[in-house]
N, C-alpha and C. Protein backbone atom coordinates (compact mmCIF):
# COMPACT_ATOMS: atom_id res chain seq x y z
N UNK A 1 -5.80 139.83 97.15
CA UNK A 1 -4.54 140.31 97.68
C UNK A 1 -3.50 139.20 97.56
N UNK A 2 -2.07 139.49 97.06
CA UNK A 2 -1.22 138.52 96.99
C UNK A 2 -0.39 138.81 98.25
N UNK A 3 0.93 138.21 98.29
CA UNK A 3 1.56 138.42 99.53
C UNK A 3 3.12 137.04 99.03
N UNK A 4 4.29 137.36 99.36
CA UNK A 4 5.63 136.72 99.02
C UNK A 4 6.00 137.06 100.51
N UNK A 5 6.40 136.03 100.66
CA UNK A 5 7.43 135.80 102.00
C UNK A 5 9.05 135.09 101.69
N UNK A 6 10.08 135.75 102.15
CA UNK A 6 11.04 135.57 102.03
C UNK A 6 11.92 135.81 103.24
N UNK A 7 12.90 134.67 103.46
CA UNK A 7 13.67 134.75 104.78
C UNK A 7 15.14 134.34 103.99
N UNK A 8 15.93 135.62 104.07
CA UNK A 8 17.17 135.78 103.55
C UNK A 8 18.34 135.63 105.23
N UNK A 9 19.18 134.75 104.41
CA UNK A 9 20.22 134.60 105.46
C UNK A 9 21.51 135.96 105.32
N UNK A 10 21.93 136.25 106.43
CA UNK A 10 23.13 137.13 106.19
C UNK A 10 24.11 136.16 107.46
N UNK A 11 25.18 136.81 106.74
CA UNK A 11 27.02 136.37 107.99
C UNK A 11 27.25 137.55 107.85
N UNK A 12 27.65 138.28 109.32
CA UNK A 12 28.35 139.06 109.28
C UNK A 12 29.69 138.48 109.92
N UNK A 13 30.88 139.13 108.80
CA UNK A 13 32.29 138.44 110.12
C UNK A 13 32.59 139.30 110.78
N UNK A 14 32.45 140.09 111.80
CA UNK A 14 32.76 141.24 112.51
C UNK A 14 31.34 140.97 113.48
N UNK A 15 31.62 141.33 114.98
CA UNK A 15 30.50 141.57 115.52
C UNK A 15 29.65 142.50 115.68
N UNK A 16 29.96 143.45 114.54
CA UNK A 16 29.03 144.76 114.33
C UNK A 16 29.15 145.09 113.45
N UNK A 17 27.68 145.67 112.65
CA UNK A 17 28.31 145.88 111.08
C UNK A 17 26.68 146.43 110.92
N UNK A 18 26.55 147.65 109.72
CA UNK A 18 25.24 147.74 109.39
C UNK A 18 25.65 147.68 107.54
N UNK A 19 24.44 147.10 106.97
CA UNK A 19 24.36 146.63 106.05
C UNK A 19 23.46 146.90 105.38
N UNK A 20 23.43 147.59 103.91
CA UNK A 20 22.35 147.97 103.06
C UNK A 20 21.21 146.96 102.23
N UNK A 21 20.55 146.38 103.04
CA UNK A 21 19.63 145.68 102.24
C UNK A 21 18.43 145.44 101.36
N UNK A 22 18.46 147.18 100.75
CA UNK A 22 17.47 147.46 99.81
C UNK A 22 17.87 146.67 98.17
N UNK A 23 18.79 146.25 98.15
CA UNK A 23 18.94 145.68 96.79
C UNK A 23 17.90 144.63 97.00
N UNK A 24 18.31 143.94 97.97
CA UNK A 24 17.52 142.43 97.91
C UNK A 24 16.42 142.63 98.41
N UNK A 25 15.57 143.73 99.04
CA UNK A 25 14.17 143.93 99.47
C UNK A 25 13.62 144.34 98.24
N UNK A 26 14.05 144.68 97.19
CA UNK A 26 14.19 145.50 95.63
C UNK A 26 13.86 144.28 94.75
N UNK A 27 14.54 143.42 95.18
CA UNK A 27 14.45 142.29 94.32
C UNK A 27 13.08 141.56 94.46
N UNK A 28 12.96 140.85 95.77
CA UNK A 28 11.43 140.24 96.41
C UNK A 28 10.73 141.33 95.93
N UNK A 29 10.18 142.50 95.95
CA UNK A 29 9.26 143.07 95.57
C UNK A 29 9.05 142.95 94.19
N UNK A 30 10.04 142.81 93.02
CA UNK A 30 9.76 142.91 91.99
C UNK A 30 9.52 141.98 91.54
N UNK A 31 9.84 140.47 92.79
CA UNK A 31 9.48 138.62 92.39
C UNK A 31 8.05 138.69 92.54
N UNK A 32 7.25 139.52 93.57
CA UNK A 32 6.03 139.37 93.74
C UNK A 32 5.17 140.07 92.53
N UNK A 33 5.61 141.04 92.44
CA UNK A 33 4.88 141.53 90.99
C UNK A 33 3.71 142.85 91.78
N UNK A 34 3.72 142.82 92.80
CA UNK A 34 2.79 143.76 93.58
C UNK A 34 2.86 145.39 93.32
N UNK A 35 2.06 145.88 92.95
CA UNK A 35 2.07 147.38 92.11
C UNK A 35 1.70 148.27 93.52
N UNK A 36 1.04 147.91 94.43
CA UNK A 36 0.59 148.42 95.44
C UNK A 36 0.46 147.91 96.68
N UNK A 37 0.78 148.21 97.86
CA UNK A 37 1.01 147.57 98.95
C UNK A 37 1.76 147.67 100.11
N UNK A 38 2.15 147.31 100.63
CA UNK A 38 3.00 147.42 101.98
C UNK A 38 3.99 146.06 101.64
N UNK A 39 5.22 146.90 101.63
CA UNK A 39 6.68 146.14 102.58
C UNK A 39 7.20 145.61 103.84
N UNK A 40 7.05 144.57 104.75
CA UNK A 40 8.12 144.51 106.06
C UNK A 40 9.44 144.21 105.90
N UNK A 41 9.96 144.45 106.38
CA UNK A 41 10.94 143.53 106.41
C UNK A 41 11.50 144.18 108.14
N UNK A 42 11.71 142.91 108.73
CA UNK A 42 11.76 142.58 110.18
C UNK A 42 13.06 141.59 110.08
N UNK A 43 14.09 141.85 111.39
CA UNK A 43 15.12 141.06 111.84
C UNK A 43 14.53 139.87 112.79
N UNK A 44 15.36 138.61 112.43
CA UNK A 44 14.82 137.26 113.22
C UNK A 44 15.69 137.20 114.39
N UNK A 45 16.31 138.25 114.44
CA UNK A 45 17.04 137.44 116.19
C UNK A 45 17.44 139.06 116.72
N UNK A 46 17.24 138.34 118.22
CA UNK A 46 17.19 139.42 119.06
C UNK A 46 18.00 140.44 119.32
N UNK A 47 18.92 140.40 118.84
CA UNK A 47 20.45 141.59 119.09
C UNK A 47 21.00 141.34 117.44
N UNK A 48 19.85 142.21 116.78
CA UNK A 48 20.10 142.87 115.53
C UNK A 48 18.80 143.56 115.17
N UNK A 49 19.04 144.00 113.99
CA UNK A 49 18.08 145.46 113.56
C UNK A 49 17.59 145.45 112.18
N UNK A 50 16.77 146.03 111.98
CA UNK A 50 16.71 146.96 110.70
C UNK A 50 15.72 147.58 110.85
N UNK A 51 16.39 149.14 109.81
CA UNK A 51 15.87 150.02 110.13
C UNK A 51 16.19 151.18 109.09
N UNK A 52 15.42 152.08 108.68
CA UNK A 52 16.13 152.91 107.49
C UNK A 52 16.68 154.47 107.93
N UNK A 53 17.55 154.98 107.26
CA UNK A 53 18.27 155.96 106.73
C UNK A 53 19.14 156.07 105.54
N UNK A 54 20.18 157.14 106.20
CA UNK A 54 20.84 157.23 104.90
C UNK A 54 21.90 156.17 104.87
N UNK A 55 22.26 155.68 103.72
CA UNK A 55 23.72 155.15 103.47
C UNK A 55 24.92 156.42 103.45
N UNK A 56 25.62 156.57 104.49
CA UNK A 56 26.53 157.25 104.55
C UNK A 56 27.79 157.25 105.74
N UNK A 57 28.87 156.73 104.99
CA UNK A 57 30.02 156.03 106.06
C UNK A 57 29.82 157.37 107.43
N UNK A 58 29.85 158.27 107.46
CA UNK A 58 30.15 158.78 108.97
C UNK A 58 29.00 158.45 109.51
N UNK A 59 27.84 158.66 108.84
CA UNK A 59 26.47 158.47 109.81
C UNK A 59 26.62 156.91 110.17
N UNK A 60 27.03 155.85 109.68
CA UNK A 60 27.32 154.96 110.14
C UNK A 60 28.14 154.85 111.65
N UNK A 61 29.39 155.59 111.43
CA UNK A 61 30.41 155.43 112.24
C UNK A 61 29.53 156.30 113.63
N UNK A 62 29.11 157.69 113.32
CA UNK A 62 28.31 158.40 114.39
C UNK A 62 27.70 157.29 115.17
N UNK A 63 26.16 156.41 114.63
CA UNK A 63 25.66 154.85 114.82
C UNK A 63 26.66 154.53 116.37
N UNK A 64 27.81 154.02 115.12
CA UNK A 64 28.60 153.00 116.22
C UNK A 64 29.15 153.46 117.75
N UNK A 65 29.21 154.59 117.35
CA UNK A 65 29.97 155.71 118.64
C UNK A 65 29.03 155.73 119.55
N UNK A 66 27.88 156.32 119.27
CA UNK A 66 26.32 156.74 120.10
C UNK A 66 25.78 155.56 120.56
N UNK A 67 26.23 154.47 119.93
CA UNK A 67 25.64 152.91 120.63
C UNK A 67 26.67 152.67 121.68
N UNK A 68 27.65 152.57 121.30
CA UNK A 68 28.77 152.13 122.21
C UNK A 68 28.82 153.11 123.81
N UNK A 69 28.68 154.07 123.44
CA UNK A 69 28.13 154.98 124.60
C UNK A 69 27.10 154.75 125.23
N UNK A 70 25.94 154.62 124.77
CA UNK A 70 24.55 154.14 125.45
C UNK A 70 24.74 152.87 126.19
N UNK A 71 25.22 151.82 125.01
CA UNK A 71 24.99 150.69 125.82
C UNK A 71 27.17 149.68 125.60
N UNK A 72 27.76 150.23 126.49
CA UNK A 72 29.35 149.86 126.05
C UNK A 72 29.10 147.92 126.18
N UNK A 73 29.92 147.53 125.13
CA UNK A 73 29.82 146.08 125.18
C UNK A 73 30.98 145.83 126.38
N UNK A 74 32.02 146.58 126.65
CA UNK A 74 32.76 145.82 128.27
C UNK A 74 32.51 146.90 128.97
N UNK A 75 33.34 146.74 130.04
CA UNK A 75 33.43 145.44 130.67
C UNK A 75 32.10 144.12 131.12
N UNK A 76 31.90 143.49 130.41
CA UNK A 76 30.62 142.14 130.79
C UNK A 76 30.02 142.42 131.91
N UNK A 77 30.92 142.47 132.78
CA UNK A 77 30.69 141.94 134.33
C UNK A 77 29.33 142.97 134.65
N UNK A 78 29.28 144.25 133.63
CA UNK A 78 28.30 144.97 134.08
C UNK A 78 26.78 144.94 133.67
N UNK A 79 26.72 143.70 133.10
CA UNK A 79 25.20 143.33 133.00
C UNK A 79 24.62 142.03 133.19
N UNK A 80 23.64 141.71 134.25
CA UNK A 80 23.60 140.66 134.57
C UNK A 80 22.80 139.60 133.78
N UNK A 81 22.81 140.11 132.46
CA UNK A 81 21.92 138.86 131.57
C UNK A 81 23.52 138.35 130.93
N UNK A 82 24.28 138.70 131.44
CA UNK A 82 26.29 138.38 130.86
C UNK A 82 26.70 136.91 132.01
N UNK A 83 26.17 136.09 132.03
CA UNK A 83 26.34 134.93 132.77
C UNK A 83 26.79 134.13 131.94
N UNK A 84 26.32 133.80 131.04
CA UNK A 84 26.23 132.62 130.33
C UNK A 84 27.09 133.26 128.58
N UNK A 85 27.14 133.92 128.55
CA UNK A 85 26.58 134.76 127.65
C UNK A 85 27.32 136.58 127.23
N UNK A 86 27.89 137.16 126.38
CA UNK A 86 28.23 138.08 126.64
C UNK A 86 27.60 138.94 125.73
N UNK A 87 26.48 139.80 125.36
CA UNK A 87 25.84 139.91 124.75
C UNK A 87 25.03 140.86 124.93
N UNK A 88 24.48 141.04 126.30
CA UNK A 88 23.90 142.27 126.71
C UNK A 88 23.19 143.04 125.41
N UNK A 89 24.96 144.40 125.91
CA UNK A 89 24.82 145.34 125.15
C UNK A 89 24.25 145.48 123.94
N UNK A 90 24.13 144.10 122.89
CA UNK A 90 23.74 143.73 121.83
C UNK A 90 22.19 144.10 121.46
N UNK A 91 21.85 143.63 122.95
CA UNK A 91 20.16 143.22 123.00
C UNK A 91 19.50 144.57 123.20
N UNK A 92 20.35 145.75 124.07
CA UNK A 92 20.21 146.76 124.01
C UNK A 92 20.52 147.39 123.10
N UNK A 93 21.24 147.85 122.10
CA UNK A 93 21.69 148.41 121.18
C UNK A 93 20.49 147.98 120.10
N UNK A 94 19.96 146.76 119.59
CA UNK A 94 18.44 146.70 119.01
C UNK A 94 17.47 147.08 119.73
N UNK A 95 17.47 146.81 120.80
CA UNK A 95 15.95 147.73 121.05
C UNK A 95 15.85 149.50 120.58
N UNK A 96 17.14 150.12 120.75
CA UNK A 96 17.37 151.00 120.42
C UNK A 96 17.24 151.34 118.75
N UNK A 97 17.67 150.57 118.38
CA UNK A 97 17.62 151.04 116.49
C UNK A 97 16.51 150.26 116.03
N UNK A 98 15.68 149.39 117.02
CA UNK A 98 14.38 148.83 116.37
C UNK A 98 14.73 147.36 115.55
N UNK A 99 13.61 146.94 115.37
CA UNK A 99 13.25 145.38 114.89
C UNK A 99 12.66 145.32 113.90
N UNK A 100 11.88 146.20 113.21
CA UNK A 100 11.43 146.11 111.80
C UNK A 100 11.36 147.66 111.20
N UNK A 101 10.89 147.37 109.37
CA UNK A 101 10.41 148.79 109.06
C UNK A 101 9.42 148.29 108.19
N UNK A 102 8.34 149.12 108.30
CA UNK A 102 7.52 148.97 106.89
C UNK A 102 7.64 149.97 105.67
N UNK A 103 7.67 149.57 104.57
CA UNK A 103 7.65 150.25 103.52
C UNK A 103 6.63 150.65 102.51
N UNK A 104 5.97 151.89 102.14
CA UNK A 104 4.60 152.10 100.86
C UNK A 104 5.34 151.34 99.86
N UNK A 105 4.41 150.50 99.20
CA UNK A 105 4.91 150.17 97.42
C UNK A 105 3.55 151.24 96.85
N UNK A 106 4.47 152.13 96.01
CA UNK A 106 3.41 152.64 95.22
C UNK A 106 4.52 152.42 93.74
N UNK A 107 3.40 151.57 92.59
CA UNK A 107 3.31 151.80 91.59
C UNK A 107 4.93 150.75 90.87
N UNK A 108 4.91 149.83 92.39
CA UNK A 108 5.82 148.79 92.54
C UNK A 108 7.48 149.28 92.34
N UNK A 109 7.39 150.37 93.14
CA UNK A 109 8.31 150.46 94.14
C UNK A 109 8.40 150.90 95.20
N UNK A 110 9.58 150.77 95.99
CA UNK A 110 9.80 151.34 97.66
C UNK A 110 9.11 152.63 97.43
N UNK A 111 8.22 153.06 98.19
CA UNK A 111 8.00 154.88 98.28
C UNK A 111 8.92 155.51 99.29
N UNK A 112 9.95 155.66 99.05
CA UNK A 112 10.71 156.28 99.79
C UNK A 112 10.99 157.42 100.00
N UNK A 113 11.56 158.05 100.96
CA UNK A 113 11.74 159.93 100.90
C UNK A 113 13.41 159.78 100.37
N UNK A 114 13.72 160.89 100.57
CA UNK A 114 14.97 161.20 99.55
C UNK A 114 15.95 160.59 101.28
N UNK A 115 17.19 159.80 99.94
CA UNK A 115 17.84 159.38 100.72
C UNK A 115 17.83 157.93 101.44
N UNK A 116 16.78 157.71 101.72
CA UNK A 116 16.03 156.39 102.75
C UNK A 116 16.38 154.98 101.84
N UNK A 117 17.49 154.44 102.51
CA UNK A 117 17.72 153.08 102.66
C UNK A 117 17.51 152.47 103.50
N UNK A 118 17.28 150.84 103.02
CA UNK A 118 16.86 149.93 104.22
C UNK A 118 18.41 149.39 105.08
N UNK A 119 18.42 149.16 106.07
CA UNK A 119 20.02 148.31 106.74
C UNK A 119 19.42 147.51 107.65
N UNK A 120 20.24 146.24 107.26
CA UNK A 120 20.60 145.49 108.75
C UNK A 120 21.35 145.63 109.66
N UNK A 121 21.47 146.20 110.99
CA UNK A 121 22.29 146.48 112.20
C UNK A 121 22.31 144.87 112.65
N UNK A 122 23.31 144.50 113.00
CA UNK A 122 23.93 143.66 113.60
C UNK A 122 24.75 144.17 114.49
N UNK A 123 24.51 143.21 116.02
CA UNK A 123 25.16 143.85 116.95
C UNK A 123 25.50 142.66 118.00
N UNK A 124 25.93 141.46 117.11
CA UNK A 124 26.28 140.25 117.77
C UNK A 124 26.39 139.06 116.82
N UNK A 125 27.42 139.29 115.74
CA UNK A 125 27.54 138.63 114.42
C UNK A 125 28.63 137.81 114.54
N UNK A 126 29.04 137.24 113.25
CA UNK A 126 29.94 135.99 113.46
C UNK A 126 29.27 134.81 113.07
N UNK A 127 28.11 135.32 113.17
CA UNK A 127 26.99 133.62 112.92
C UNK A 127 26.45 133.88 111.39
N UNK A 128 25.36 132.76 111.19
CA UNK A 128 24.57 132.97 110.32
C UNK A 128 22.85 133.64 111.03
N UNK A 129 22.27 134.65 110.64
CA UNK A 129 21.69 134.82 110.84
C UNK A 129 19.98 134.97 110.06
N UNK A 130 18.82 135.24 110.17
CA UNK A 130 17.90 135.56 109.02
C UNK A 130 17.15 137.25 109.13
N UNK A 131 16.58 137.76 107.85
CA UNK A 131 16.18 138.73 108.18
C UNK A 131 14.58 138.17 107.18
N UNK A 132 13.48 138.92 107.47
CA UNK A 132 12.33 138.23 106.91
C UNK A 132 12.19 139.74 105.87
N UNK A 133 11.26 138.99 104.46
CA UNK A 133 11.00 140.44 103.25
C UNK A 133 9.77 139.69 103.29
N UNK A 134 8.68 140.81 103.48
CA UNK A 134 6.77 140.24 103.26
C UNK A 134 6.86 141.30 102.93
N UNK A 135 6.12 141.38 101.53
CA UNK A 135 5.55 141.78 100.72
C UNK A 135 4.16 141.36 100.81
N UNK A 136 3.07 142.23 100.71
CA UNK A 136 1.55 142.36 100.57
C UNK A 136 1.25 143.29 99.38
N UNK A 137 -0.10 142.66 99.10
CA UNK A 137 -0.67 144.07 98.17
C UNK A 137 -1.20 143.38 96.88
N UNK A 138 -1.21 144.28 95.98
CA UNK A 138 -1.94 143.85 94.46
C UNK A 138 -1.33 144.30 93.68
């Protein structure tokens, strides 16, 4: 069994943003050479995401609306991990859209259903951040 590990940096300049990162999960898979196997790819910090659907600007914008509702980033004062820190909502808004996805490689590519892209949700950007691509398989 082989296996490629890769930890790609992203900036988002906006503190919210989702981002299509199947090109470059596309790429590591095809550096490893693996015909068969399993994909992760998992976010490294705590108030961000990834997670798949479609690429499509309203379903995006829907995203942003339905988060902002669940978990509103103001007023601060209303969450008490907001001390130090304003961020909360962030940490909630990933638990909600999740921390990793796995992917089938069959026949060395994504097995995907129709439609299904990978994204990074960011939901506390401005920084540099990492997202991890492991690749397994033969």
């Amino acid at each position: 069994m082989k296996s490629l590990t890769r930890y790609n940096v992203i900036e988002i300049p906006t503190r919210r943003a989702f981002v299509n990162i199947t090109p470059e999960v596309e790429k590591v898979l095809n550096e490893s050479g693996i015909r068969e196997g399993l994909c992760l790819v998992n976010a490294m910090h705590i108030t961000a995401s990834v997670f798949i659907n479609d690429d499509e600007g309203g379903l995006h914008h829907d995203y942003e609306v339905w988060l902002e509702k669940l978990a509103p980033e103001k007023p601060h004062s209303q969450y008490r991990h907001n001390g130090f820190e304003d961020n909360a909502d962030a940490h909630m808004k990933r638990q909600v859209m999740g921390r990793e996805v796995v992917v089938a490689i069959t026949d060395g590519k994504l097995d995907f259903g129709p439609w299904e892209q990978i994204f990074y949700g960011e939901f506390d950007g401005k920084r540099k951040k990492r997202y991890l691509i492991k690749v397994i398989g033969e």
